[in-house]
C-alpha atoms as a PDB file:
ATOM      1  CA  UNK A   1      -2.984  14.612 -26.921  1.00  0.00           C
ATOM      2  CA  UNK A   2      -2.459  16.784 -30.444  1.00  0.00           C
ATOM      3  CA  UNK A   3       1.182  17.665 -28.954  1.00  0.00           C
ATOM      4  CA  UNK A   4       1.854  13.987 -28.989  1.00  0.00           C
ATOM      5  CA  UNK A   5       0.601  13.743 -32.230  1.00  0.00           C
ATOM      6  CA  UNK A   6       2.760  16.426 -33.819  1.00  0.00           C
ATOM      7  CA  UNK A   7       5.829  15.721 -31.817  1.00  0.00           C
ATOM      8  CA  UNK A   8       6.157  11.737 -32.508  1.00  0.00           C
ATOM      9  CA  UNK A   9       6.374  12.175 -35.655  1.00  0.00           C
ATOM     10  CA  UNK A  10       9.073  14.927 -35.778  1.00  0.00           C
ATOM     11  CA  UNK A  11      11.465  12.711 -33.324  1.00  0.00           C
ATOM     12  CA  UNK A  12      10.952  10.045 -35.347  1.00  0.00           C
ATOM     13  CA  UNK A  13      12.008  11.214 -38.056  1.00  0.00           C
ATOM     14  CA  UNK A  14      14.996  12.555 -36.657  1.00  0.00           C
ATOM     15  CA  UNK A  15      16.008   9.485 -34.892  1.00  0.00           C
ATOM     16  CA  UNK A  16      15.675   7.676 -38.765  1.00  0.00           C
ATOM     17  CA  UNK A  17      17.356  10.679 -40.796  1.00  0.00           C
ATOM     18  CA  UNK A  18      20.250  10.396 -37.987  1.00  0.00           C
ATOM     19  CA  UNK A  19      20.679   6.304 -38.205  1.00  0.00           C
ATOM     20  CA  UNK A  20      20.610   7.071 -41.894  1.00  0.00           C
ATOM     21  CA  UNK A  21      22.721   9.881 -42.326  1.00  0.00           C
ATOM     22  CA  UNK A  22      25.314   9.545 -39.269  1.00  0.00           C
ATOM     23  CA  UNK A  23      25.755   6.126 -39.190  1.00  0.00           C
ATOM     24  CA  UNK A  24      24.793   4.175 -42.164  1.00  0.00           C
ATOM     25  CA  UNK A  25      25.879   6.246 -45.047  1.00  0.00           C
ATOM     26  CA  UNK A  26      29.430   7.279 -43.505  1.00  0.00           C
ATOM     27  CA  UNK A  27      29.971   3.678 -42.819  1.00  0.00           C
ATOM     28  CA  UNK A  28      28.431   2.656 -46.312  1.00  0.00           C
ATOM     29  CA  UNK A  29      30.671   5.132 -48.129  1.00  0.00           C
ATOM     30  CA  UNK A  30      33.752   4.023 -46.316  1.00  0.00           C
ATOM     31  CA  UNK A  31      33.943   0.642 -46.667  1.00  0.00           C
ATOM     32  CA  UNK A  32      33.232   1.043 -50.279  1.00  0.00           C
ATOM     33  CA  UNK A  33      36.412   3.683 -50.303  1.00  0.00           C
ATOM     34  CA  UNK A  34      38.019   0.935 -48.455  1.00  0.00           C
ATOM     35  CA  UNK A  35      37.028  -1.544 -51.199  1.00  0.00           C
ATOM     36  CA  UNK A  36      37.587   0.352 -54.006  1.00  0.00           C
ATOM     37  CA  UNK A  37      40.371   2.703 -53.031  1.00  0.00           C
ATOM     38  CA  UNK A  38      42.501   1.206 -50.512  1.00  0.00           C
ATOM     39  CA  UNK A  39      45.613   3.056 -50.405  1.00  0.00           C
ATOM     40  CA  UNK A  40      43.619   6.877 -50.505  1.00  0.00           C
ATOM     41  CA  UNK A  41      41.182   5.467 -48.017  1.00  0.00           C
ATOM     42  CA  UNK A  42      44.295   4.784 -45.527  1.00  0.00           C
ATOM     43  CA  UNK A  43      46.017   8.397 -46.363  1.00  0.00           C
ATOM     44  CA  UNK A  44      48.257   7.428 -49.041  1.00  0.00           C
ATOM     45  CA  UNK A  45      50.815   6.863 -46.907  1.00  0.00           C
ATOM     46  CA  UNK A  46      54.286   5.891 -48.205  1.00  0.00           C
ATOM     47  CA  UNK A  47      56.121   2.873 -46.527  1.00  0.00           C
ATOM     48  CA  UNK A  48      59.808   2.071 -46.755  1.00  0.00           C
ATOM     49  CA  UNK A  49      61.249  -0.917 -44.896  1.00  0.00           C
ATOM     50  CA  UNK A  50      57.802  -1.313 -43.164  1.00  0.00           C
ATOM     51  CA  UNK A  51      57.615   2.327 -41.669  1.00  0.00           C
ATOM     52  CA  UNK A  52      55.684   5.114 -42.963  1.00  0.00           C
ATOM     53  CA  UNK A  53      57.681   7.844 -44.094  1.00  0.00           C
ATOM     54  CA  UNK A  54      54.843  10.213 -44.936  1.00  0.00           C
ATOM     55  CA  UNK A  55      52.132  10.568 -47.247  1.00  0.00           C
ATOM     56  CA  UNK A  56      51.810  11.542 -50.699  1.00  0.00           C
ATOM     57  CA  UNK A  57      49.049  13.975 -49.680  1.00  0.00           C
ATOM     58  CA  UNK A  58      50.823  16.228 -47.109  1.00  0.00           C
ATOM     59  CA  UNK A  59      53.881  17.866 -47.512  1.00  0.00           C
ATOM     60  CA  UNK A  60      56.873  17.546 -45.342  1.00  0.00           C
ATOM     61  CA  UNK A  61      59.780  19.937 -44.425  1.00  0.00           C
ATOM     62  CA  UNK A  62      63.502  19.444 -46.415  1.00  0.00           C
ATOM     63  CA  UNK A  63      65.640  21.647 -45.028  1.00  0.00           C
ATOM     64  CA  UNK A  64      68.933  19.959 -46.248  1.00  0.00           C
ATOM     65  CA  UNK A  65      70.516  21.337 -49.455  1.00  0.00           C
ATOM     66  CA  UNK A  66      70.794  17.779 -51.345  1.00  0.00           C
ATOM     67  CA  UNK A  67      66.975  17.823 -51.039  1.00  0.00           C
ATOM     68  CA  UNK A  68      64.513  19.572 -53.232  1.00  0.00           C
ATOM     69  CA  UNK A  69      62.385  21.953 -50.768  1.00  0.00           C
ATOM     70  CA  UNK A  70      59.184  22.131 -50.472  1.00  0.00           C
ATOM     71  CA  UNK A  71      57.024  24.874 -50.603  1.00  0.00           C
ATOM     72  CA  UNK A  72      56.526  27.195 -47.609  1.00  0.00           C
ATOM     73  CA  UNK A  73      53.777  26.297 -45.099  1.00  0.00           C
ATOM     74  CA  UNK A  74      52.416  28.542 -42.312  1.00  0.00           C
ATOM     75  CA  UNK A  75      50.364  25.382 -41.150  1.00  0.00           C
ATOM     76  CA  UNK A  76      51.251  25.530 -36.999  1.00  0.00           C
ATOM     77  CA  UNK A  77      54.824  25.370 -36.795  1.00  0.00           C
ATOM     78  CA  UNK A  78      55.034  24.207 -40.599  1.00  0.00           C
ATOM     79  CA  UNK A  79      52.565  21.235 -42.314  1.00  0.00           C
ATOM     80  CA  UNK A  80      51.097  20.690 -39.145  1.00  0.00           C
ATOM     81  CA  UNK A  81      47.783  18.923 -40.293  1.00  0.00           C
ATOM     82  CA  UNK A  82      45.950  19.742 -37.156  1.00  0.00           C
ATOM     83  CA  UNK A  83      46.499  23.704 -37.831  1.00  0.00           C
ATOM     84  CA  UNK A  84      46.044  23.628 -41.461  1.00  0.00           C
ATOM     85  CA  UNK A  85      46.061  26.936 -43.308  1.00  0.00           C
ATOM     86  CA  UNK A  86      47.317  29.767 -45.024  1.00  0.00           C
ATOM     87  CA  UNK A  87      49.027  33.782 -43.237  1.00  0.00           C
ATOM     88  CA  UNK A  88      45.282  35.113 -44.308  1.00  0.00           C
ATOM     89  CA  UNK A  89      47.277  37.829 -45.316  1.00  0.00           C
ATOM     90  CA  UNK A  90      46.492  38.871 -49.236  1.00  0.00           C
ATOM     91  CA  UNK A  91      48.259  39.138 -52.159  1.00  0.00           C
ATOM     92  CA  UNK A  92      48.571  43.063 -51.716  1.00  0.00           C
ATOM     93  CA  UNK A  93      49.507  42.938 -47.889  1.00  0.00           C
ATOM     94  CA  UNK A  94      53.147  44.561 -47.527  1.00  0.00           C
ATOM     95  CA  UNK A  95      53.446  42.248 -43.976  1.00  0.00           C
ATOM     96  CA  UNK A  96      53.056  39.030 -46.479  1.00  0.00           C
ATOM     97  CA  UNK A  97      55.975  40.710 -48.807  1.00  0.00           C
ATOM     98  CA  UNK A  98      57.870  42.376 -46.056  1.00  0.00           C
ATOM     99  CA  UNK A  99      58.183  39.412 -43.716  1.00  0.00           C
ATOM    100  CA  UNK A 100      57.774  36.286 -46.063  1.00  0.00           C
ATOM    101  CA  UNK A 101      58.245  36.710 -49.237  1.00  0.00           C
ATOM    102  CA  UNK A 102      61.074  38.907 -49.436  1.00  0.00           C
ATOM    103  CA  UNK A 103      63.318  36.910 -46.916  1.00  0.00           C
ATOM    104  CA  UNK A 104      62.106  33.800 -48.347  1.00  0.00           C
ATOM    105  CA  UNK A 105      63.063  35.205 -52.028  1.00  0.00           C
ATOM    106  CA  UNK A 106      66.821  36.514 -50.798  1.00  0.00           C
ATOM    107  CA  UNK A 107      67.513  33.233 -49.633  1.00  0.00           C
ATOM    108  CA  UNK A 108      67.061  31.454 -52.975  1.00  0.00           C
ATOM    109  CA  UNK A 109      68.693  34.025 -54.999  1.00  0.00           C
ATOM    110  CA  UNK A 110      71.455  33.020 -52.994  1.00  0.00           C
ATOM    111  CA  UNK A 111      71.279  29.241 -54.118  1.00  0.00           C
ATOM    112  CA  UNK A 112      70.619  30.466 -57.671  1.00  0.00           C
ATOM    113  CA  UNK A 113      71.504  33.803 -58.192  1.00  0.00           C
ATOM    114  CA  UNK A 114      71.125  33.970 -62.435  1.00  0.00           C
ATOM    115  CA  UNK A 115      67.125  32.586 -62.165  1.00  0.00           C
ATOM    116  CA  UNK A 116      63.848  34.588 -61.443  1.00  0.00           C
ATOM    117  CA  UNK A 117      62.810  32.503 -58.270  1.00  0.00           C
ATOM    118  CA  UNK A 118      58.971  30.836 -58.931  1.00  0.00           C
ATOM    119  CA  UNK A 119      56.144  31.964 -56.795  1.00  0.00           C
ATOM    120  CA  UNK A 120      55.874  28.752 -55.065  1.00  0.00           C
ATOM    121  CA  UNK A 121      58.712  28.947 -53.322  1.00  0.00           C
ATOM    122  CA  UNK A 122      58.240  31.947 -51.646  1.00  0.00           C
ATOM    123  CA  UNK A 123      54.566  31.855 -51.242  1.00  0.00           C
ATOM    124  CA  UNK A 124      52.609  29.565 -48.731  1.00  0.00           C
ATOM    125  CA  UNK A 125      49.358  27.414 -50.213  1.00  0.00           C
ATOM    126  CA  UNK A 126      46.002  27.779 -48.633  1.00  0.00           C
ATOM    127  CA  UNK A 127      46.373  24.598 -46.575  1.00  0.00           C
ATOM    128  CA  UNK A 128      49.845  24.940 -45.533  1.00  0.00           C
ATOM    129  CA  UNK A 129      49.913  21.716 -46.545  1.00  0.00           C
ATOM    130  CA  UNK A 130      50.546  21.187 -50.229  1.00  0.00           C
ATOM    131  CA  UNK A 131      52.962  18.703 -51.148  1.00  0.00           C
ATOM    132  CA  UNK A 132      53.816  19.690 -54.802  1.00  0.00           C
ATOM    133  CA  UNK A 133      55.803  22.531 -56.071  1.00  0.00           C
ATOM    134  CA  UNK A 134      55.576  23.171 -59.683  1.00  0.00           C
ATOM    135  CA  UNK A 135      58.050  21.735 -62.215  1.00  0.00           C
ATOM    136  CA  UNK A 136      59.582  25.257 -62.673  1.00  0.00           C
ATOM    137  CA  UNK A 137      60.525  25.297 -58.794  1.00  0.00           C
ATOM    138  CA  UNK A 138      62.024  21.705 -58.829  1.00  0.00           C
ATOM    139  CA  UNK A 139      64.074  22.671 -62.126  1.00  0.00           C
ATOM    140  CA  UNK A 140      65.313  25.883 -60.345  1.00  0.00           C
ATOM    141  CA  UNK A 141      66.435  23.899 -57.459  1.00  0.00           C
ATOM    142  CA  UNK A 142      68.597  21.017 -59.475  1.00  0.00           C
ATOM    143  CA  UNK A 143      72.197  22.939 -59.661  1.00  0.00           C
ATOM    144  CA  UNK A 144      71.441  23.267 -55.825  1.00  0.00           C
ATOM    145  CA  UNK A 145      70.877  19.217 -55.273  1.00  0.00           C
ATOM    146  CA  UNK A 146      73.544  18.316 -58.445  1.00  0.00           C
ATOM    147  CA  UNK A 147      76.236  20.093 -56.771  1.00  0.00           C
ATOM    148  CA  UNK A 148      75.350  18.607 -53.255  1.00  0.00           C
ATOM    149  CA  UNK A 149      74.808  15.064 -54.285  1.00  0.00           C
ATOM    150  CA  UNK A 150      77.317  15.119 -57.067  1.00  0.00           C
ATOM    151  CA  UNK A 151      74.626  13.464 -59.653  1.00  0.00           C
ATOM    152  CA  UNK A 152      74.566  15.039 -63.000  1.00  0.00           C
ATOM    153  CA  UNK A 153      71.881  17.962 -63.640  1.00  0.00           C
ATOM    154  CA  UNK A 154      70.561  15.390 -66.999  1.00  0.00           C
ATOM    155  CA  UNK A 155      69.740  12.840 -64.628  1.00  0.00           C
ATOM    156  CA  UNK A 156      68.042  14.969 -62.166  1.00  0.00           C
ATOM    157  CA  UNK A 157      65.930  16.234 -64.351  1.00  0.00           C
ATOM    158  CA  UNK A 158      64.847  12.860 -65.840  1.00  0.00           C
ATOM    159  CA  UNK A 159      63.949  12.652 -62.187  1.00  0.00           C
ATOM    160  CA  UNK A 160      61.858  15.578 -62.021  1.00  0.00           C
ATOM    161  CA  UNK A 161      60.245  14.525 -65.035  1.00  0.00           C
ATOM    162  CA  UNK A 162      59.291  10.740 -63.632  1.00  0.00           C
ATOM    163  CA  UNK A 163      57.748  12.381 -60.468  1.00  0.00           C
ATOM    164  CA  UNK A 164      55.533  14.688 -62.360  1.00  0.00           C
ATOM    165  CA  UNK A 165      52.270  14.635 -62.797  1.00  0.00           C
ATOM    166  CA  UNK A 166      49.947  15.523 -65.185  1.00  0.00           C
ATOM    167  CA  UNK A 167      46.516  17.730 -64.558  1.00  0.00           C
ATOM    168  CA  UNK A 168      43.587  14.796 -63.705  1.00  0.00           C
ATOM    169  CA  UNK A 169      41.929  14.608 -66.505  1.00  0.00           C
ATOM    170  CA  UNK A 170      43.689  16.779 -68.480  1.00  0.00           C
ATOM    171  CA  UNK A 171      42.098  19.671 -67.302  1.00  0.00           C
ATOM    172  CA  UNK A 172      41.980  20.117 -63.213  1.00  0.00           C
ATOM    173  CA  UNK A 173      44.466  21.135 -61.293  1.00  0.00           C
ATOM    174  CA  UNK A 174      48.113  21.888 -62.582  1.00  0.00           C
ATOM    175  CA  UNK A 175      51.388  20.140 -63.434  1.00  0.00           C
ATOM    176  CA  UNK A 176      53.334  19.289 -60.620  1.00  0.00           C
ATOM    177  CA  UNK A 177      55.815  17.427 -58.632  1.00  0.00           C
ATOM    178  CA  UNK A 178      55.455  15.205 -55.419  1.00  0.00           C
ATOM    179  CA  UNK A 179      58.142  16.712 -53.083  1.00  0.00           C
ATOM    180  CA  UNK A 180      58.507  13.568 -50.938  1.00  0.00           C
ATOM    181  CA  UNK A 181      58.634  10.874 -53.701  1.00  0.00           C
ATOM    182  CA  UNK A 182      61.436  12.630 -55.480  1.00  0.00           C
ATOM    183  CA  UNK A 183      63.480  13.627 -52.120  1.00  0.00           C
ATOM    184  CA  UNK A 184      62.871   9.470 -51.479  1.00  0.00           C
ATOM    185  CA  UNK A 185      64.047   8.372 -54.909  1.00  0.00           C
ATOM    186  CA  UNK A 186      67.081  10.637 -54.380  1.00  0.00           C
ATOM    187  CA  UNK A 187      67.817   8.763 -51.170  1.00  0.00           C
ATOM    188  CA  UNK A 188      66.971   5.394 -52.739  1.00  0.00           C
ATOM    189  CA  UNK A 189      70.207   6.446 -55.817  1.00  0.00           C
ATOM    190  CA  UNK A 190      72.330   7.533 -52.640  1.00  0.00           C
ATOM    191  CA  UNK A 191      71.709   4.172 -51.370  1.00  0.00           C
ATOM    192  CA  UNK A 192      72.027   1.909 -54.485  1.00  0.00           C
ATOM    193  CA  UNK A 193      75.454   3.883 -55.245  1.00  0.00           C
ATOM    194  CA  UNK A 194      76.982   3.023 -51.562  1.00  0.00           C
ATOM    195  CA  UNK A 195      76.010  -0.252 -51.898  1.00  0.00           C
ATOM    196  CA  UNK A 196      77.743  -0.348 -55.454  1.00  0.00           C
ATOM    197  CA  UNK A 197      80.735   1.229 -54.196  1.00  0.00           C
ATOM    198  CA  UNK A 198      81.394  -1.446 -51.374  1.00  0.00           C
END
């Protein structure tokens, strides 16, 4: 009779806390995301002509040379969001330097041979899954994209400088540049140009 005693009230609490704490409250806190921030509650996905394209939170491969590249990723096969992650190798590790940042610095010497090559572009994030590269990385990248798409180095620029973004709140994070919206507004100039050509 005392067991029953102790042990109601132990499994009923637990059946309340979990109601409470794996039902209610996720449920709670979601529709009020939903309410109150819509388009990051959905993934902040990007749509053009009704399809998603991607999402301003993950980053996406560019492997073409009139887009701006993204940084590495050693997420699954690269910015695979369901093997999200960094090489776990460290900054010291001559594998990381011998295997992917050396090759990975070579080949952008080669696209710019006169300009020290920024970290990002040779180093993965901790996620694999970063969509930004810093302003420095998109400016060493614009001969690369002028030449290719034949649009002045000014003007790409003034595009760098529209997709970047500021720290939040002036103080967390860093400065950087949405990959996918400026590889999309490139394509979108492509576009307007061929129609103006016609």
């Amino acid at each position: 009779m005392n067991l029953i005693k102790h042990i109601y009230p132990a499994v009923a609490m637990t059946v309340v806390l979990t109601v409470l704490t794996g039902i209610i409250y996720p449920y709670a806190v979601t529709g009020l995301a939903y309410v109150l921030f819509k388009d990051k509650a959905q993934g902040s996905l990007i749509v053009r002509d009704g399809k998603v394209v991607g999402s301003r939170l993950i980053g996406q491969l560019f492997t073409g040379p009139g887009y701006f590249h993204s940084r590495p990723s050693a997420a699954g096969a690269g910015y695979d969001g369901t093997a999200s992650g960094g090489t776990n190798l460290g900054p010291t590790s001559k594998k990381l330097i011998e295997q992917m940042v050396k090759p990975a610095a070579e080949q952008r010497r080669a696209e710019n041979p006169n300009t020290p090559v920024p970290v990002d572009l040779v180093t993965v994030s901790a996620s694999g899954l970063d969509p930004h590269i810093t302003p420095a990385a998109a400016e060493f990248q614009v001969p690369r994209v002028s030449g290719e798409r034949k649009i002045s180095e000014d003007e790409l620029r003034q595009l760098v400088r529209k997709h970047t973004e500021a720290r939040q709140l002036g103080v967390l994070g860093e400065v950087r540049v949405n990959v996918l919206e400026l590889n999309l507004e490139l394509d979108q100039l492509r576009a307007a140009g061929q129609r103006a050509a016609r």
